[in-house]
C-alpha atoms as a PDB file:
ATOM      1  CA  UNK A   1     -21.538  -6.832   4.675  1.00  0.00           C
ATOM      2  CA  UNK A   2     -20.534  -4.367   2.243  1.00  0.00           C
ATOM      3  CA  UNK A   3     -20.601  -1.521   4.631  1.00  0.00           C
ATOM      4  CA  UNK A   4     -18.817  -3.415   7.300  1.00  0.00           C
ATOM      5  CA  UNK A   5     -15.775  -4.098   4.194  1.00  0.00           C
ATOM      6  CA  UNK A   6     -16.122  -0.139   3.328  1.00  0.00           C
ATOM      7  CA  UNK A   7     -15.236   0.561   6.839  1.00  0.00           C
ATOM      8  CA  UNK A   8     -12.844  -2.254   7.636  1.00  0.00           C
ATOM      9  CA  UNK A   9     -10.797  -0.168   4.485  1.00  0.00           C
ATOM     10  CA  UNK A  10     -11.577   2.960   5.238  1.00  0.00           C
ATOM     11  CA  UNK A  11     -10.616   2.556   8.877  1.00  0.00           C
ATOM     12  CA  UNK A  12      -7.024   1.796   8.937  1.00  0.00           C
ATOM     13  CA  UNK A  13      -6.455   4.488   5.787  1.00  0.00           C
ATOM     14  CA  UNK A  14      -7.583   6.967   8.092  1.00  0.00           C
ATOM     15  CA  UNK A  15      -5.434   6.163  10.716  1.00  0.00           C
ATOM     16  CA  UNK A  16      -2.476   5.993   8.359  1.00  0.00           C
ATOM     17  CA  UNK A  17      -3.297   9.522   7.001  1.00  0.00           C
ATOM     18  CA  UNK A  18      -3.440  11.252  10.601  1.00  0.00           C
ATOM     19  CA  UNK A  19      -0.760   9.113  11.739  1.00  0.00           C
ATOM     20  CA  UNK A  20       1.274  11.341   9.051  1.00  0.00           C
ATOM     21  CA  UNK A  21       0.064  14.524  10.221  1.00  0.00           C
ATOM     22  CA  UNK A  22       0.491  13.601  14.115  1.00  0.00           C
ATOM     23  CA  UNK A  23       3.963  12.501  13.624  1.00  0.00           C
ATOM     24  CA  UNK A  24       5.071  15.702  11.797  1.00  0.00           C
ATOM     25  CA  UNK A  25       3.688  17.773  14.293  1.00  0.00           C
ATOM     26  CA  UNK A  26       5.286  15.759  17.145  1.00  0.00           C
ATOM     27  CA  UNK A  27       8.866  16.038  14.819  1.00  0.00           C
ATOM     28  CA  UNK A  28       8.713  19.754  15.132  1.00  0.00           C
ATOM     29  CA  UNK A  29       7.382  20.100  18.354  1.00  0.00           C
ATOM     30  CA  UNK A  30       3.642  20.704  18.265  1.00  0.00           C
ATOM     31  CA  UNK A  31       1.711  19.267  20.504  1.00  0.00           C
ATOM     32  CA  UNK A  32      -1.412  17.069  20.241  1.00  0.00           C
ATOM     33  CA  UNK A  33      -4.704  17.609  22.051  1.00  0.00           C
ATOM     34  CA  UNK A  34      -6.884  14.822  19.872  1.00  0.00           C
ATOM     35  CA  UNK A  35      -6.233  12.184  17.559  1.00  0.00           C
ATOM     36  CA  UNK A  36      -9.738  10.715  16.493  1.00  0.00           C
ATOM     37  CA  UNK A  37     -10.503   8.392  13.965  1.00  0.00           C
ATOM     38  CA  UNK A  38     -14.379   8.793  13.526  1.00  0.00           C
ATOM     39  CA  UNK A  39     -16.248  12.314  13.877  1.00  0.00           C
ATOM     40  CA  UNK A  40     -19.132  12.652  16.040  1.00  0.00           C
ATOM     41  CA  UNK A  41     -19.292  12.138  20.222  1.00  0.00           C
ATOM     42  CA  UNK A  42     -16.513   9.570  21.806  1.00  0.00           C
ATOM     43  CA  UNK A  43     -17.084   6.094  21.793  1.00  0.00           C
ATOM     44  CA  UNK A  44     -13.926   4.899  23.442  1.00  0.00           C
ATOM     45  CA  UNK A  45     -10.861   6.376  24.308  1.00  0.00           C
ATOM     46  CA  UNK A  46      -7.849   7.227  26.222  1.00  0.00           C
ATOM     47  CA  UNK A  47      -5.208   9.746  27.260  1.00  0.00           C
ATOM     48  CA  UNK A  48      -1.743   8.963  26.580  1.00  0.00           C
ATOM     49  CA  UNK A  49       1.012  10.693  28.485  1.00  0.00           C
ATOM     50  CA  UNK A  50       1.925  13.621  26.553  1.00  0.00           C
ATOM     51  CA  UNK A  51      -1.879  14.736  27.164  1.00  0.00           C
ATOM     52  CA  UNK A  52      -2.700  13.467  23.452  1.00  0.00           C
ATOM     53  CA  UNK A  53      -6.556  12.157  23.614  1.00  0.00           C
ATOM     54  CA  UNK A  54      -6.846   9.153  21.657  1.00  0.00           C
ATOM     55  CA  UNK A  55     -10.099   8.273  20.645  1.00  0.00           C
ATOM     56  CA  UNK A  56     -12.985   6.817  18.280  1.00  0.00           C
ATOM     57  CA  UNK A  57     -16.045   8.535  17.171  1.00  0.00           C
ATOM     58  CA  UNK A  58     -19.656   7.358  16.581  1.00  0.00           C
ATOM     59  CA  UNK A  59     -19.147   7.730  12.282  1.00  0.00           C
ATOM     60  CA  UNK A  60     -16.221   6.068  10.931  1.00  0.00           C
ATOM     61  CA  UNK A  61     -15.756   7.940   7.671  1.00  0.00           C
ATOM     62  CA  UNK A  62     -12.668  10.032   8.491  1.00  0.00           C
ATOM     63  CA  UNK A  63     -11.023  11.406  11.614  1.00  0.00           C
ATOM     64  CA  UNK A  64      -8.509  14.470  12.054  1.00  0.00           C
ATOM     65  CA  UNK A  65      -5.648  15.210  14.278  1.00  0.00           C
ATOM     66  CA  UNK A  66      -6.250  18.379  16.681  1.00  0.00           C
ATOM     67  CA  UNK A  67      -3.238  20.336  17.311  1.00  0.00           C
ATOM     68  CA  UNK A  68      -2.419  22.997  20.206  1.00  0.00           C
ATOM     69  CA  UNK A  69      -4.111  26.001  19.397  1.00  0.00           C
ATOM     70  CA  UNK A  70      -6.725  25.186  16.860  1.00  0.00           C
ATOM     71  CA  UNK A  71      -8.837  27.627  17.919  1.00  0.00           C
ATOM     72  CA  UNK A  72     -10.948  28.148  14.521  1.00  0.00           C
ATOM     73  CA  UNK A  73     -11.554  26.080  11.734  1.00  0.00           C
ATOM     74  CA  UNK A  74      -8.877  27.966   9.658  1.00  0.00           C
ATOM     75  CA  UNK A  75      -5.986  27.171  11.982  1.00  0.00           C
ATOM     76  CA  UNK A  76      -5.974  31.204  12.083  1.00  0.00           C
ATOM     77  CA  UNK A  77      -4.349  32.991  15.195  1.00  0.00           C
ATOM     78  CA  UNK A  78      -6.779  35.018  17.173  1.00  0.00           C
ATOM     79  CA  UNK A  79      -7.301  36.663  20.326  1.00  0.00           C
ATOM     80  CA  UNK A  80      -7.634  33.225  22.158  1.00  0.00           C
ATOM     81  CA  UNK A  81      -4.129  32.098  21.002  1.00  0.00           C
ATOM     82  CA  UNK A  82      -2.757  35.342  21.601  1.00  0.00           C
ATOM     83  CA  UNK A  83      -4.086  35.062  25.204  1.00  0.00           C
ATOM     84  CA  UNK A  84      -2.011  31.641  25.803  1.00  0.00           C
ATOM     85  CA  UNK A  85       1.365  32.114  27.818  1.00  0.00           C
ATOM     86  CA  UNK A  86       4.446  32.010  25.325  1.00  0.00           C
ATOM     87  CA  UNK A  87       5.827  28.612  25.979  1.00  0.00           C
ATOM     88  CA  UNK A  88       2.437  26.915  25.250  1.00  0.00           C
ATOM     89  CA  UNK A  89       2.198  29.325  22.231  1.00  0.00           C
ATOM     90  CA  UNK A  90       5.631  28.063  20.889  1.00  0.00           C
ATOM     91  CA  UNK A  91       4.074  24.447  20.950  1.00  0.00           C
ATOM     92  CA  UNK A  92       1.089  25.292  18.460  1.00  0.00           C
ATOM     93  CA  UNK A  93       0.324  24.627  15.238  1.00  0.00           C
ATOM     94  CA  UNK A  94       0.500  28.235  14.451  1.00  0.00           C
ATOM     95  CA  UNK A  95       3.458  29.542  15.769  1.00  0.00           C
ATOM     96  CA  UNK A  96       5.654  27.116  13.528  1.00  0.00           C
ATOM     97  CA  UNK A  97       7.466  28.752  10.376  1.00  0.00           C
ATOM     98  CA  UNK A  98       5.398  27.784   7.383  1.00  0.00           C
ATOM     99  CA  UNK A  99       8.037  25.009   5.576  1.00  0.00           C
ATOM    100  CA  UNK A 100       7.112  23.115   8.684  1.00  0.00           C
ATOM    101  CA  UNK A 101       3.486  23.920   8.773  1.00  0.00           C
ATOM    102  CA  UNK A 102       3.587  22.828   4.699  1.00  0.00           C
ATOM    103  CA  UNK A 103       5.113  19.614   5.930  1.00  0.00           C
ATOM    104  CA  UNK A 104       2.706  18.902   8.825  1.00  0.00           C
ATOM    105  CA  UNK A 105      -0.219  19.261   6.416  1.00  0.00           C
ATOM    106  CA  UNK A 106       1.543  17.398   3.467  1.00  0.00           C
ATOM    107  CA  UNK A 107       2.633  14.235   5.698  1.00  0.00           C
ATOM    108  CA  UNK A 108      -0.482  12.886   5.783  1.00  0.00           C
ATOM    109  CA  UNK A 109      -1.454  12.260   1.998  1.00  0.00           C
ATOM    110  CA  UNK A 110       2.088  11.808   1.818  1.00  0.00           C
ATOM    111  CA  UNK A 111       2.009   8.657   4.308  1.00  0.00           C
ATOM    112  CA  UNK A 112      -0.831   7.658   2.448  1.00  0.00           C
ATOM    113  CA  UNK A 113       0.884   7.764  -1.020  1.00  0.00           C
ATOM    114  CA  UNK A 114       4.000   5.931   0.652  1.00  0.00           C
ATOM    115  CA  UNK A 115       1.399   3.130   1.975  1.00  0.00           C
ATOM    116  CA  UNK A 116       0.123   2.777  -2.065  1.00  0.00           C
ATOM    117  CA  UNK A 117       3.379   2.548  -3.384  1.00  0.00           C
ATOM    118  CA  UNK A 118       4.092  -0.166  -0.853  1.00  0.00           C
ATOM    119  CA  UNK A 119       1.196  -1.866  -0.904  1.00  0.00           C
ATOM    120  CA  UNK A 120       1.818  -2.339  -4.991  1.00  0.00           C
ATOM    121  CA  UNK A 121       5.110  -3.417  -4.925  1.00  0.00           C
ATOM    122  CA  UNK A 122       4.204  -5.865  -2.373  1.00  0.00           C
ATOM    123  CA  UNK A 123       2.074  -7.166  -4.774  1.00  0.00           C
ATOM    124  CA  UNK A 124       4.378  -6.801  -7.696  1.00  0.00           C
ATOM    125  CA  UNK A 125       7.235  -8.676  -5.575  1.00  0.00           C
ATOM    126  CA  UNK A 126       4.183 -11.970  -4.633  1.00  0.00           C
ATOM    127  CA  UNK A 127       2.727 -11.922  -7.772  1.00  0.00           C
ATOM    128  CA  UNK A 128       4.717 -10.257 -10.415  1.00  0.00           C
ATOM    129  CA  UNK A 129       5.254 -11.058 -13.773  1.00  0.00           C
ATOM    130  CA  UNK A 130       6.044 -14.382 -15.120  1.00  0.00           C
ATOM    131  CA  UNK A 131       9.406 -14.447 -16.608  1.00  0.00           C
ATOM    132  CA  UNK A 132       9.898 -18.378 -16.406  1.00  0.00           C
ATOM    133  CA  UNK A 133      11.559 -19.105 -19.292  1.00  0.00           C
ATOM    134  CA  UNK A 134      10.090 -22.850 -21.169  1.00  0.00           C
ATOM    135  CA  UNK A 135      13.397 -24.410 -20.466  1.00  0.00           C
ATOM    136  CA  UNK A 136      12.457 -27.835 -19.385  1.00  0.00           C
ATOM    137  CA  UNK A 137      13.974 -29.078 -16.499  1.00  0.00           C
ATOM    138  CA  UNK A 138      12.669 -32.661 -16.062  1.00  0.00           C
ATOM    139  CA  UNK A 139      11.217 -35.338 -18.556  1.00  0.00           C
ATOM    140  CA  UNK A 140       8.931 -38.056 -16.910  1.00  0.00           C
ATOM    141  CA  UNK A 141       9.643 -41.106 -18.761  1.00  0.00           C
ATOM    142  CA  UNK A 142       6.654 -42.472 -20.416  1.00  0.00           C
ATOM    143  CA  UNK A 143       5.057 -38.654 -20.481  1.00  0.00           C
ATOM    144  CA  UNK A 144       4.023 -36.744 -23.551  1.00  0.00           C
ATOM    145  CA  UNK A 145       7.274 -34.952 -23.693  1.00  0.00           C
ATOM    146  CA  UNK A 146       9.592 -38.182 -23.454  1.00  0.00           C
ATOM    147  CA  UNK A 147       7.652 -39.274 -26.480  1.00  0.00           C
ATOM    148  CA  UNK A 148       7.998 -36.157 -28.177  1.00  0.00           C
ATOM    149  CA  UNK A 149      11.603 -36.253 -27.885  1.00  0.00           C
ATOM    150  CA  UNK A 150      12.349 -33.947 -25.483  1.00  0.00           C
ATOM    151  CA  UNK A 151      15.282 -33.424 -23.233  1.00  0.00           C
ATOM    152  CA  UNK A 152      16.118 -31.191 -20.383  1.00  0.00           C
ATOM    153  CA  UNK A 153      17.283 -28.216 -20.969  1.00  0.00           C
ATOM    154  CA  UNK A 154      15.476 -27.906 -24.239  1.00  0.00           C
ATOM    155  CA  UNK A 155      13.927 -24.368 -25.038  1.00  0.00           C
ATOM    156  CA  UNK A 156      10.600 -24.573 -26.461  1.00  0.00           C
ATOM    157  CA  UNK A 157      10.343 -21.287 -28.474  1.00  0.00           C
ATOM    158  CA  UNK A 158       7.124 -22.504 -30.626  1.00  0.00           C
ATOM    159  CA  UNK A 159       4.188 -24.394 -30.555  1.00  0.00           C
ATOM    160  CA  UNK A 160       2.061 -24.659 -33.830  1.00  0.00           C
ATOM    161  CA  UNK A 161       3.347 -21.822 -34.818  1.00  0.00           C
ATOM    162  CA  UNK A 162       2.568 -19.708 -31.876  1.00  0.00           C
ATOM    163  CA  UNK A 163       5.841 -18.418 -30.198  1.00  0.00           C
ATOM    164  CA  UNK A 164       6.388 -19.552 -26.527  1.00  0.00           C
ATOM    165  CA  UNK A 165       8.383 -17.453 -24.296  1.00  0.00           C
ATOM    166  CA  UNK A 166       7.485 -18.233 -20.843  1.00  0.00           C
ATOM    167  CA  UNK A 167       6.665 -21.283 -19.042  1.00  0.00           C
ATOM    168  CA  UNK A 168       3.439 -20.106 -18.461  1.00  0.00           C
ATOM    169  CA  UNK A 169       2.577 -19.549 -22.283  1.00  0.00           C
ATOM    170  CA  UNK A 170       2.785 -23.389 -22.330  1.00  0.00           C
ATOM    171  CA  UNK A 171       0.307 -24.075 -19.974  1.00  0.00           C
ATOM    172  CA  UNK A 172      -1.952 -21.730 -21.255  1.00  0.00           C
ATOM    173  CA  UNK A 173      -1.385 -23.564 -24.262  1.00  0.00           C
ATOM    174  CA  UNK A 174      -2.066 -26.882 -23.279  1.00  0.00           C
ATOM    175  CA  UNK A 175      -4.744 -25.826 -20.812  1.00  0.00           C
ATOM    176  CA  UNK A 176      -7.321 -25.464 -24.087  1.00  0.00           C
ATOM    177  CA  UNK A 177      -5.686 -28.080 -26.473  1.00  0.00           C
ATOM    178  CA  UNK A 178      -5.706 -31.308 -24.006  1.00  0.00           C
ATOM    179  CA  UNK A 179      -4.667 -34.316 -25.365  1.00  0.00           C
ATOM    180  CA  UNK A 180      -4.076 -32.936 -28.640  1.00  0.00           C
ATOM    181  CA  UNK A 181      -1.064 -33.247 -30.982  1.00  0.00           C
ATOM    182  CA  UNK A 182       1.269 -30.240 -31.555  1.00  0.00           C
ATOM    183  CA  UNK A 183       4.068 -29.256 -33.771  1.00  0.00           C
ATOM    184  CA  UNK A 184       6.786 -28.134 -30.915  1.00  0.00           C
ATOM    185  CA  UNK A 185      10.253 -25.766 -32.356  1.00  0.00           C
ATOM    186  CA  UNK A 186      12.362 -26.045 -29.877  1.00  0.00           C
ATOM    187  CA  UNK A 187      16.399 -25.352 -29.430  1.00  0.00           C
ATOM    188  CA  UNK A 188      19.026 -27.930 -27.769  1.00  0.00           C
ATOM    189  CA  UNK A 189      22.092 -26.867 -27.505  1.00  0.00           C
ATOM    190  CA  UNK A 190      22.208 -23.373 -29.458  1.00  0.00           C
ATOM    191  CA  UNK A 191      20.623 -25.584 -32.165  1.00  0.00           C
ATOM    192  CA  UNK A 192      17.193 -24.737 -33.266  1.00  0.00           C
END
C-alpha cells in the first residue's frame, strides 16, 4: 500500500516537472520526440500530432522529456547533429541561444516550485489561521453563558486568568475544564 501511495505522489510530480521542460521547449520552438513518465521499455503510449511520443515506462520513479537532437547524454552537438538538414537543426535543443536553453532546463523545477507554493497556500486559504475573535454573537437562554451574564457582543479577553484572543482559545478552554466554574473578564461596550 505504501508503494502504491509513493507512486500515486511521485507520479503526477513527475509529470508536472517535464510538463515544465516540454512546454519551454515547445515556447521557443524545439521540438519533442518523447515525453515519458517512467524509464524502462513502453508500456502504453501514443503519438500526438506534432510527432511528440507520449508514453509510460515499466518503473515509475521519474521520466524525462527527449528533445530534437539529443544525440548524447550531454545534449552535446556532434557529427550526427551536424549531419541533420538546417531546418530540422534550427528545431533542436542545441541550436537554441543559451538564455533559452537556461530556461528550458530551469522550467521544470521551476513548475514544480510554482505547484508547492500553490499547493500551500491552498492550504493556508482552507485551513489557515484562526483569527475568530471571542466576540459572542448569540446567548441561548437557559445556557451557561445566559447565567453567567453574558450578552452579545461581549469580548471575552480572559478566562481564569488566562488571556483569550480567539474563539478557538475558548474551546480549547472549555474542551479540558467541562462543567467547571470559571472566572470570565470580559468587555461590553469599550467597558472592561
Amino acid at each position: 500500500m505504501a508503494i502504491l501511495a509513493f507512486l500515486c505522489a511521485i507520479g503526477p510530480l513527475v509529470f508536472i516537472h517535464e510538463m515544465g521542460h516540454y512546454l519551454a521547449g515547445r515556447m521557443f520552438g524545439v521540438k519533442a520526440e518523447a515525453f515519458s513518465i517512467g524509464f524502462g521499455r513502453e508500456i502504453a503510449g501514443f503519438t500526438d500530432r506534432r510527432g511528440t511520443r507520449w508514453k509510460f515506462g515499466w518503473l515509475p520513479l521519474g521520466g524525462y522529456v527527449r528533445f530534437a537532437g539529443d544525440m548524447n547524454p550531454a545534449s552535446q552537438p556532434d557529427a550526427a547533429w551536424l549531419a541533420l538538414p538546417a531546418e530540422e537543426r534550427a528545431r533542436t535543443f542545441q541550436a537554441k541561444p543559451l538564455w533559452q536553453r537556461a530556461i528550458i532546463v530551469a522550467a521544470g523545477p521551476a513548475v514544480n516550485l510554482i505547484l508547492a507554493v500553490l499547493i500551500l497556500a491552498g492550504f493556508a486559504h482552507t485551513y489557515g489561521v484562526d483569527r475568530t475573535p471571542a466576540v459572542i454573537g448569540t446567548i441561548i437562554d437557559g445556557g451557561p453563558g445566559a447565567k453567567a451574564g453574558l450578552q452579545p457582543g461581549d469580548r471575552i479577553l480572559a478566562i481564569d486568568g488566562r488571556g483569550i484572543d480567539t474563539f478557538s482559545d475558548v474551546a480549547r478552554y472549555a474542551l479540558i475544564r467541562p462543567g467547571e466554574q470559571a472566572i470570565v473578564r470580559i468587555e461590553r461596550a469599550g467597558n472592561r
